[in-house]
PDB file of N, CA and C in Angstrom:
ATOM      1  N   UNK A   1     -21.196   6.164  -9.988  1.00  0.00           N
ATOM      2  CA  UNK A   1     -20.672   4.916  -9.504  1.00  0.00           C
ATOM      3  C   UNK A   1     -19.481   5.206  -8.611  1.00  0.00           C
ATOM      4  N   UNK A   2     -19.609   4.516  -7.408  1.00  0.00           N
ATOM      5  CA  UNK A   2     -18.139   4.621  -6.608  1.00  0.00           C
ATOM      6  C   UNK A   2     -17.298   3.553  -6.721  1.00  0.00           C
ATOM      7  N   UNK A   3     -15.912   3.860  -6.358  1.00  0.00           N
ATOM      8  CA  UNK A   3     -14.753   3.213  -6.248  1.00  0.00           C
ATOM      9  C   UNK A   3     -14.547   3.078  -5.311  1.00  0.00           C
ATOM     10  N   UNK A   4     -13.571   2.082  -4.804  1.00  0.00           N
ATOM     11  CA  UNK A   4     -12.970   1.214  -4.359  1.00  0.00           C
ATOM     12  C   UNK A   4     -11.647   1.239  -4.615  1.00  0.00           C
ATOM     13  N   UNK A   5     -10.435   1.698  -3.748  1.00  0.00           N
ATOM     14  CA  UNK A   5      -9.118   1.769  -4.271  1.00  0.00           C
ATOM     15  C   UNK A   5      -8.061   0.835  -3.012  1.00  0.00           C
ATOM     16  N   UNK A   6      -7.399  -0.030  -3.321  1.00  0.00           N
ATOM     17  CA  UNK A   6      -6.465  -0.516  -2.679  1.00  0.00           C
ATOM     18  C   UNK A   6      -4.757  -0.842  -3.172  1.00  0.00           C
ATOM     19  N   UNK A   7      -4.230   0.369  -2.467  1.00  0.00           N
ATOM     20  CA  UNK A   7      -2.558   0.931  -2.641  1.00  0.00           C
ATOM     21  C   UNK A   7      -2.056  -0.415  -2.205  1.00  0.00           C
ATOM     22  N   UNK A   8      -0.666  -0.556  -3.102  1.00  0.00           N
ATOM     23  CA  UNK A   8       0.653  -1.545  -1.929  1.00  0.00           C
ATOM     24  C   UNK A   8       1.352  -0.747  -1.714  1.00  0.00           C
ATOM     25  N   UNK A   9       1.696  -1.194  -0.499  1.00  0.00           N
ATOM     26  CA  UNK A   9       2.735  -0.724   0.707  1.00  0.00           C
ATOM     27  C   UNK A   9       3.789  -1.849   0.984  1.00  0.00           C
ATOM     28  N   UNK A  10       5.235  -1.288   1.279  1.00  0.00           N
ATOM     29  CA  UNK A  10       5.970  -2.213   2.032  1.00  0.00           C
ATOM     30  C   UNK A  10       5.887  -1.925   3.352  1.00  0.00           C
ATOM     31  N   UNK A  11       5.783  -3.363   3.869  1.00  0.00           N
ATOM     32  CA  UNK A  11       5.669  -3.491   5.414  1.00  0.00           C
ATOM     33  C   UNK A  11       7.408  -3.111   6.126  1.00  0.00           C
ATOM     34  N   UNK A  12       7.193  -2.067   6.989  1.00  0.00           N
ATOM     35  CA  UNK A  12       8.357  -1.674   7.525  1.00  0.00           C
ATOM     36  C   UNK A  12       8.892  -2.244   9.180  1.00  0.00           C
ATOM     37  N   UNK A  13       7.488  -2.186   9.614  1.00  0.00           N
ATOM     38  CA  UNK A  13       7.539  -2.967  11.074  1.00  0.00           C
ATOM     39  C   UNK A  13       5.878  -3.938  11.144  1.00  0.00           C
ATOM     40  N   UNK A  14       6.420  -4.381  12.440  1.00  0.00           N
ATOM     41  CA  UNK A  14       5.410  -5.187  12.465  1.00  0.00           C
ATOM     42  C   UNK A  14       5.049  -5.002  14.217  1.00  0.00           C
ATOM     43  N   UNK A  15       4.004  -4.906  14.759  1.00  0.00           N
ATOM     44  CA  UNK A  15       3.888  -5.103  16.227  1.00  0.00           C
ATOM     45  C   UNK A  15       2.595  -5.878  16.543  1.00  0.00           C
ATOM     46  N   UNK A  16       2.606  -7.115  16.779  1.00  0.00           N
ATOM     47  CA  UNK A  16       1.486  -7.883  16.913  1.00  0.00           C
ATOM     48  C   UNK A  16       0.268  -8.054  15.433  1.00  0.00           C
ATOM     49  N   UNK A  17      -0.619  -7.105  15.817  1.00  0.00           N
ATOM     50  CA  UNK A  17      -1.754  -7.188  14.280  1.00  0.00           C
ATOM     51  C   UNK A  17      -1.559  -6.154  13.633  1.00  0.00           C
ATOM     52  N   UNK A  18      -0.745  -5.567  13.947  1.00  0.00           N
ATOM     53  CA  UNK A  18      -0.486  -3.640  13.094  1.00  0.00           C
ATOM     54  C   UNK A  18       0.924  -3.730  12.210  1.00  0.00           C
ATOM     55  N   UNK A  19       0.640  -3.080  11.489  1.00  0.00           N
ATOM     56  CA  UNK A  19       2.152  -2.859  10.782  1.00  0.00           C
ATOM     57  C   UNK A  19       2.329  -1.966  10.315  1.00  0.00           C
ATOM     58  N   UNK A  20       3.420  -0.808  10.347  1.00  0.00           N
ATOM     59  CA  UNK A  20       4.123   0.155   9.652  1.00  0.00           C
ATOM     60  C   UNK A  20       3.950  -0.156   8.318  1.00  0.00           C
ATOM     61  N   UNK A  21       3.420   0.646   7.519  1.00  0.00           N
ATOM     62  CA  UNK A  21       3.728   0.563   6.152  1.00  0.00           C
ATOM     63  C   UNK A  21       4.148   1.422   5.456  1.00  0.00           C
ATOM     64  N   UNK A  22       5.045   1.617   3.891  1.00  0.00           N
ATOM     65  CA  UNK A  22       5.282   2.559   3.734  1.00  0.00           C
ATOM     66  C   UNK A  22       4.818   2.968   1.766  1.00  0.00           C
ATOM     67  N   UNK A  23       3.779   3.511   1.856  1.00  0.00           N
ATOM     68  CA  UNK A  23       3.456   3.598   0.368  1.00  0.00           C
ATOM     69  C   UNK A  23       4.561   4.299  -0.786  1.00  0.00           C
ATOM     70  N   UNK A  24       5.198   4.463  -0.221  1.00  0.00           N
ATOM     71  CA  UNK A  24       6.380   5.507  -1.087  1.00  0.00           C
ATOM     72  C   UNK A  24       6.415   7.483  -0.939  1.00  0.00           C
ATOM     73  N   UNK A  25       7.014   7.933  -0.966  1.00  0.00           N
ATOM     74  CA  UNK A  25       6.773   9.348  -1.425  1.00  0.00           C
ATOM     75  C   UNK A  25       6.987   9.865   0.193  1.00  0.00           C
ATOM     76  N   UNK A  26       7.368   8.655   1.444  1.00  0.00           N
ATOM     77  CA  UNK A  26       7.198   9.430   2.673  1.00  0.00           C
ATOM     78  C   UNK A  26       5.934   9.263   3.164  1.00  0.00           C
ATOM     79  N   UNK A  27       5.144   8.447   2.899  1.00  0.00           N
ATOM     80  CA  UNK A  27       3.774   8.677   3.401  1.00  0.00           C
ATOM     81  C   UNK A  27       3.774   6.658   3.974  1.00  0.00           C
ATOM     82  N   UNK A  28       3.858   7.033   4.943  1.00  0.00           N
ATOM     83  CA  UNK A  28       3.757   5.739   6.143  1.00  0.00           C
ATOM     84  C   UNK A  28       2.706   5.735   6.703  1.00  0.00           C
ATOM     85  N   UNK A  29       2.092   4.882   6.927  1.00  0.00           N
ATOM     86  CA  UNK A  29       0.813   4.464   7.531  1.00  0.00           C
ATOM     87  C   UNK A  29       0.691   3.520   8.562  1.00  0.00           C
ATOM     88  N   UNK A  30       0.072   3.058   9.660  1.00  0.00           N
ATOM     89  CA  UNK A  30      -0.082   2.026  10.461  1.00  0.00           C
ATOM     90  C   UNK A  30      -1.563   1.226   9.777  1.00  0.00           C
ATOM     91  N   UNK A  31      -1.535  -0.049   9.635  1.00  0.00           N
ATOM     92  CA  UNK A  31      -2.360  -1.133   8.971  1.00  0.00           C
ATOM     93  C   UNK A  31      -2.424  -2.211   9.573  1.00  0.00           C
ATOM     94  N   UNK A  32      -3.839  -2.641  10.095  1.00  0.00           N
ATOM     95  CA  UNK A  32      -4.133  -4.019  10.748  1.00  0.00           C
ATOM     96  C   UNK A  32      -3.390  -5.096   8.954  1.00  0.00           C
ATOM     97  N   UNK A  33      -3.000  -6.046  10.034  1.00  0.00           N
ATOM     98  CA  UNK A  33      -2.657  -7.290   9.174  1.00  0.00           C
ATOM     99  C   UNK A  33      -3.107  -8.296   9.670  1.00  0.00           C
ATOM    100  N   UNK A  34      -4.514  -8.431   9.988  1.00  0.00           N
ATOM    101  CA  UNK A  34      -4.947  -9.698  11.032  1.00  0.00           C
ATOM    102  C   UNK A  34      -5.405 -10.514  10.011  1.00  0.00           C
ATOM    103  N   UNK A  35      -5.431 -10.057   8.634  1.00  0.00           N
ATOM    104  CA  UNK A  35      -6.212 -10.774   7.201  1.00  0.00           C
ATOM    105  C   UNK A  35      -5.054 -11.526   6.410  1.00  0.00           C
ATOM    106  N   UNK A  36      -3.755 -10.912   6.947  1.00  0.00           N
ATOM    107  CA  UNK A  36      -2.851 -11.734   5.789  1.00  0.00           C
ATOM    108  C   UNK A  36      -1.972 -12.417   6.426  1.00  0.00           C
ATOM    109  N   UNK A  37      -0.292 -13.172   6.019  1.00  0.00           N
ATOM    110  CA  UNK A  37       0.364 -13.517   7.109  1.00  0.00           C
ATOM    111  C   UNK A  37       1.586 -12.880   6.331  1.00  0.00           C
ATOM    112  N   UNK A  38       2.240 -11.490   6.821  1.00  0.00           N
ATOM    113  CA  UNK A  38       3.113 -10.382   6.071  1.00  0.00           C
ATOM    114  C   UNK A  38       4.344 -10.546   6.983  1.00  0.00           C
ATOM    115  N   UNK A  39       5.384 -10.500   6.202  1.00  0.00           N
ATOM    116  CA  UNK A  39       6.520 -10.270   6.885  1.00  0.00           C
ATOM    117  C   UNK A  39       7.010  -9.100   6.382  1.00  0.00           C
ATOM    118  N   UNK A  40       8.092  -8.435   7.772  1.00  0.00           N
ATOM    119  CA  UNK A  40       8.614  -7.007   7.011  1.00  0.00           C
ATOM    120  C   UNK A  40       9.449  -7.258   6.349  1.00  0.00           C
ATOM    121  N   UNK A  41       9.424  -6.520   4.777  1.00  0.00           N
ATOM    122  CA  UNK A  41       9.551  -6.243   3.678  1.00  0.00           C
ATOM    123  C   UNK A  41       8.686  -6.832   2.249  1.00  0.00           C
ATOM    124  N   UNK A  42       7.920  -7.425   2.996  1.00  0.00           N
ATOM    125  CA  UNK A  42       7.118  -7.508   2.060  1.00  0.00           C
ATOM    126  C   UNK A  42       5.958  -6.693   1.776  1.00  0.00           C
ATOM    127  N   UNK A  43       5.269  -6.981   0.139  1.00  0.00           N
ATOM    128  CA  UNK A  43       4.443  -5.701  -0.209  1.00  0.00           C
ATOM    129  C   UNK A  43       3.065  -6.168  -0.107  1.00  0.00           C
ATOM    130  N   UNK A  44       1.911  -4.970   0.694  1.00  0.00           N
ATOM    131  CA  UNK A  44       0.712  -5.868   0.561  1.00  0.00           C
ATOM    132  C   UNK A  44      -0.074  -4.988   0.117  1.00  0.00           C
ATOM    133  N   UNK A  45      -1.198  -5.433  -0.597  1.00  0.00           N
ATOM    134  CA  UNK A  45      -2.248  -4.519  -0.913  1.00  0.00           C
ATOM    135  C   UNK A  45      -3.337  -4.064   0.394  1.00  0.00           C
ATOM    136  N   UNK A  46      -3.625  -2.553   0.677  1.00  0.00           N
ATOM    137  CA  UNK A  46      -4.136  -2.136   1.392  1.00  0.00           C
ATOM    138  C   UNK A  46      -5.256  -0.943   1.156  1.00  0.00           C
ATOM    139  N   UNK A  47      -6.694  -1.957   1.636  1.00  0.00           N
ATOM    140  CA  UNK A  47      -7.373  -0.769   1.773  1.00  0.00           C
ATOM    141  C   UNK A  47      -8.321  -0.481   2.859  1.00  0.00           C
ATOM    142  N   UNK A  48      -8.330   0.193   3.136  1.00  0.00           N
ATOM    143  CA  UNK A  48      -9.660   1.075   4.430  1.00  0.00           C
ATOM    144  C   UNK A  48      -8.602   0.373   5.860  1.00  0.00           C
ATOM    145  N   UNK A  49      -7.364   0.505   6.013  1.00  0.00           N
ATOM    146  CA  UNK A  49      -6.877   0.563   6.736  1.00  0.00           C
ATOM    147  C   UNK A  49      -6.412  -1.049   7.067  1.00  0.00           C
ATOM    148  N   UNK A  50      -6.631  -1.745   6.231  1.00  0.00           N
ATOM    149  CA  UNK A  50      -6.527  -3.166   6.381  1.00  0.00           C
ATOM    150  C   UNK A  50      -5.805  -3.605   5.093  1.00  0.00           C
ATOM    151  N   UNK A  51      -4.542  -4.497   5.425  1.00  0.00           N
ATOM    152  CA  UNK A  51      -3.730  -5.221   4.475  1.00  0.00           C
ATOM    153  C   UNK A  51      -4.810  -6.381   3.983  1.00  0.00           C
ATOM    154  N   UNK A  52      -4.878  -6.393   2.695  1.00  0.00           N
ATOM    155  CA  UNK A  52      -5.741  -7.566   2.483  1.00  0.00           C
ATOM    156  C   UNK A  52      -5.260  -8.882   1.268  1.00  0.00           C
ATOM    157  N   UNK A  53      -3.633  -8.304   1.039  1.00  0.00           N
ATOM    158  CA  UNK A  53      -3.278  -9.393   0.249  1.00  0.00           C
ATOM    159  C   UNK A  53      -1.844  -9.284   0.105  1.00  0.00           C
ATOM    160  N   UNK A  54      -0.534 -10.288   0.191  1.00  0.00           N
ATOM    161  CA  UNK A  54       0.650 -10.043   0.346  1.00  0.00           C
ATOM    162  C   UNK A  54       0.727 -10.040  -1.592  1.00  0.00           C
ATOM    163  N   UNK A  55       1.342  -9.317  -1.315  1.00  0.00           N
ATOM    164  CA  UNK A  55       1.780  -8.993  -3.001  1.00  0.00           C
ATOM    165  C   UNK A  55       3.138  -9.801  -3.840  1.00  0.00           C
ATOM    166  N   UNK A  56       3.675  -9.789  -4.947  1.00  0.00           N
ATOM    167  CA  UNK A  56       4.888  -9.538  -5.566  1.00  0.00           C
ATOM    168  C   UNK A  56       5.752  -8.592  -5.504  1.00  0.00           C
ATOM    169  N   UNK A  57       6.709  -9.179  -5.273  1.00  0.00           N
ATOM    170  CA  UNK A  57       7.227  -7.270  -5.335  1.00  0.00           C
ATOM    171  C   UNK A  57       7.463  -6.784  -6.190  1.00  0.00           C
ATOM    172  N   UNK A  58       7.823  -7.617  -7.570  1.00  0.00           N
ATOM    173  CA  UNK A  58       7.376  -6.566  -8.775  1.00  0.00           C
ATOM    174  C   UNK A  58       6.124  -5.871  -9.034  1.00  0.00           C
ATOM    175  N   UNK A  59       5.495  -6.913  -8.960  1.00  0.00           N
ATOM    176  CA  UNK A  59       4.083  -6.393  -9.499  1.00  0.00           C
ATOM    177  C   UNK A  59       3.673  -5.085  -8.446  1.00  0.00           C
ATOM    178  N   UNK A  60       3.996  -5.293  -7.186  1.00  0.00           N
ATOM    179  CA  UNK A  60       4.062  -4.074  -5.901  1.00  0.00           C
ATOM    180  C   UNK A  60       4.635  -3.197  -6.904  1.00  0.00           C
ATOM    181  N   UNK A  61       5.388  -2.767  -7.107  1.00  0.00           N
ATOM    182  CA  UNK A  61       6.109  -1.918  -7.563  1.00  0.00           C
ATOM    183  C   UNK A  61       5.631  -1.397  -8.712  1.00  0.00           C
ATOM    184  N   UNK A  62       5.437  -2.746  -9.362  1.00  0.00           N
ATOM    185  CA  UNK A  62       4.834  -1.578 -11.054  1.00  0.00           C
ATOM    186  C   UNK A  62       3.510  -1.177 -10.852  1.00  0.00           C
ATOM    187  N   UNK A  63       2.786  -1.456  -9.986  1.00  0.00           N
ATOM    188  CA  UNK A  63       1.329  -0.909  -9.385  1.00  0.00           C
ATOM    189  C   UNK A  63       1.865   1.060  -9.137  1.00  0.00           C
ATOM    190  N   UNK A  64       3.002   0.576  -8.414  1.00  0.00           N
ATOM    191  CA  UNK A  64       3.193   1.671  -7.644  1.00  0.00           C
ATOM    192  C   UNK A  64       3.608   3.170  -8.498  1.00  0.00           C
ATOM    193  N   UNK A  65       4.178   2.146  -9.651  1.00  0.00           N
ATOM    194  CA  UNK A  65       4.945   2.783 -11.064  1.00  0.00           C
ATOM    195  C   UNK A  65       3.789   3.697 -11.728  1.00  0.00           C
ATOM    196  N   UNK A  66       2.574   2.577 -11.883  1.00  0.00           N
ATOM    197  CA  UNK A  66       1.373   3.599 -12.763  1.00  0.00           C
ATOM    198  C   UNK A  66       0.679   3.951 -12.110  1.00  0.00           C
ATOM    199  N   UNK A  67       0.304   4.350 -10.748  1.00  0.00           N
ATOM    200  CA  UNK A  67      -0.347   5.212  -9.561  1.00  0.00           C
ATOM    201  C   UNK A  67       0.648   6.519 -10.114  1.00  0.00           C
ATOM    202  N   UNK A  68       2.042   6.627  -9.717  1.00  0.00           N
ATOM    203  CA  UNK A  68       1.954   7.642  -9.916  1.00  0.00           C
ATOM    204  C   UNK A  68       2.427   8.062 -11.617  1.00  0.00           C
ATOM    205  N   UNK A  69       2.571   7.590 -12.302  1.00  0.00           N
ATOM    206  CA  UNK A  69       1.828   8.134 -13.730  1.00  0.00           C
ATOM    207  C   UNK A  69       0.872   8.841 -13.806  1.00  0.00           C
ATOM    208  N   UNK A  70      -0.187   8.050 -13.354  1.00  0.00           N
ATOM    209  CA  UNK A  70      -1.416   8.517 -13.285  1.00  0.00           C
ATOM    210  C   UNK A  70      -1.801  10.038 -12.536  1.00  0.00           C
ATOM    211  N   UNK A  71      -0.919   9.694 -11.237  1.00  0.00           N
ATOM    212  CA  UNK A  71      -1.389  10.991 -10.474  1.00  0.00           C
ATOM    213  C   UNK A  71      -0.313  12.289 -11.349  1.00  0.00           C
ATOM    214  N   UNK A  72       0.484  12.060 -11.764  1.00  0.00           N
ATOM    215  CA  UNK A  72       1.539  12.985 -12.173  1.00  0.00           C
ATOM    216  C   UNK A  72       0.382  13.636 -13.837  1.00  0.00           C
ATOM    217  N   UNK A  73      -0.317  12.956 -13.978  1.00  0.00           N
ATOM    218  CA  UNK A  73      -0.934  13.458 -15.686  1.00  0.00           C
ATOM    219  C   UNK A  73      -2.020  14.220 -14.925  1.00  0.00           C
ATOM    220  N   UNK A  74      -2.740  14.497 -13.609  1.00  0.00           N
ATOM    221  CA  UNK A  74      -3.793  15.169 -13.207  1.00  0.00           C
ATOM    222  C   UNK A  74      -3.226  16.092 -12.671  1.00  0.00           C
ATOM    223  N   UNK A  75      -4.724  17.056 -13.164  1.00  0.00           N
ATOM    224  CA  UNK A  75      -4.361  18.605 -12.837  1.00  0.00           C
ATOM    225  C   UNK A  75      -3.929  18.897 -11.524  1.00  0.00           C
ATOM    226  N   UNK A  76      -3.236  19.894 -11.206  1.00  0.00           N
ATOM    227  CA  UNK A  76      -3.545  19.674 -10.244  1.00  0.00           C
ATOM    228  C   UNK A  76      -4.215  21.404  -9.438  1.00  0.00           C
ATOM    229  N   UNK A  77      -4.439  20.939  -8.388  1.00  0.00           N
ATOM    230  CA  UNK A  77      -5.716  21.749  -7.827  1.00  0.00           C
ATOM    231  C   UNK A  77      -5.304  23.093  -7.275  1.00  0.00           C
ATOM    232  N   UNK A  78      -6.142  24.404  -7.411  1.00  0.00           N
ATOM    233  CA  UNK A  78      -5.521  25.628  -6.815  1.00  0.00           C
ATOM    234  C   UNK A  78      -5.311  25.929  -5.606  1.00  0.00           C
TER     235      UNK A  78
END
């Protein structure tokens, strides 16, 4: 069975339908936002290169909290 995964990001800039985002850890991304209506600093859920829902920012955050839990308990690779 496959997955389906969609990260939040805070929106850092904005230029027309694209936006800077920034998932944490240094890892910034550019993301169409033609699906939501995001202002910068707010958090949106993003996947396959498309913002597809403005978030909470707690709940942004504690998403962000057990991502990396999660990634921190896997092995990691040689």
């Amino acid at each position: 069975m496959e997955m389906c995964l969609a990260i939040p990001a805070k929106v850092v800039t904005i230029d027309h339908d694209k936006a800077c985002v920034d998932f944490g850890g240094n890892v910034v991304r550019e993301v169409n936002i033609v699906l939501v209506n995001a202002k910068v600093g707010d958090y949106v859920l993003v996947h396959a290169g498309y913002a597809i829902q403005v978030l909470d920012k707690e709940d942004a955050l504690e998403t962000l909290r057990l991502w990396n839990e999660i990634l921190e308990l896997q092995p990691q690779q040689p």
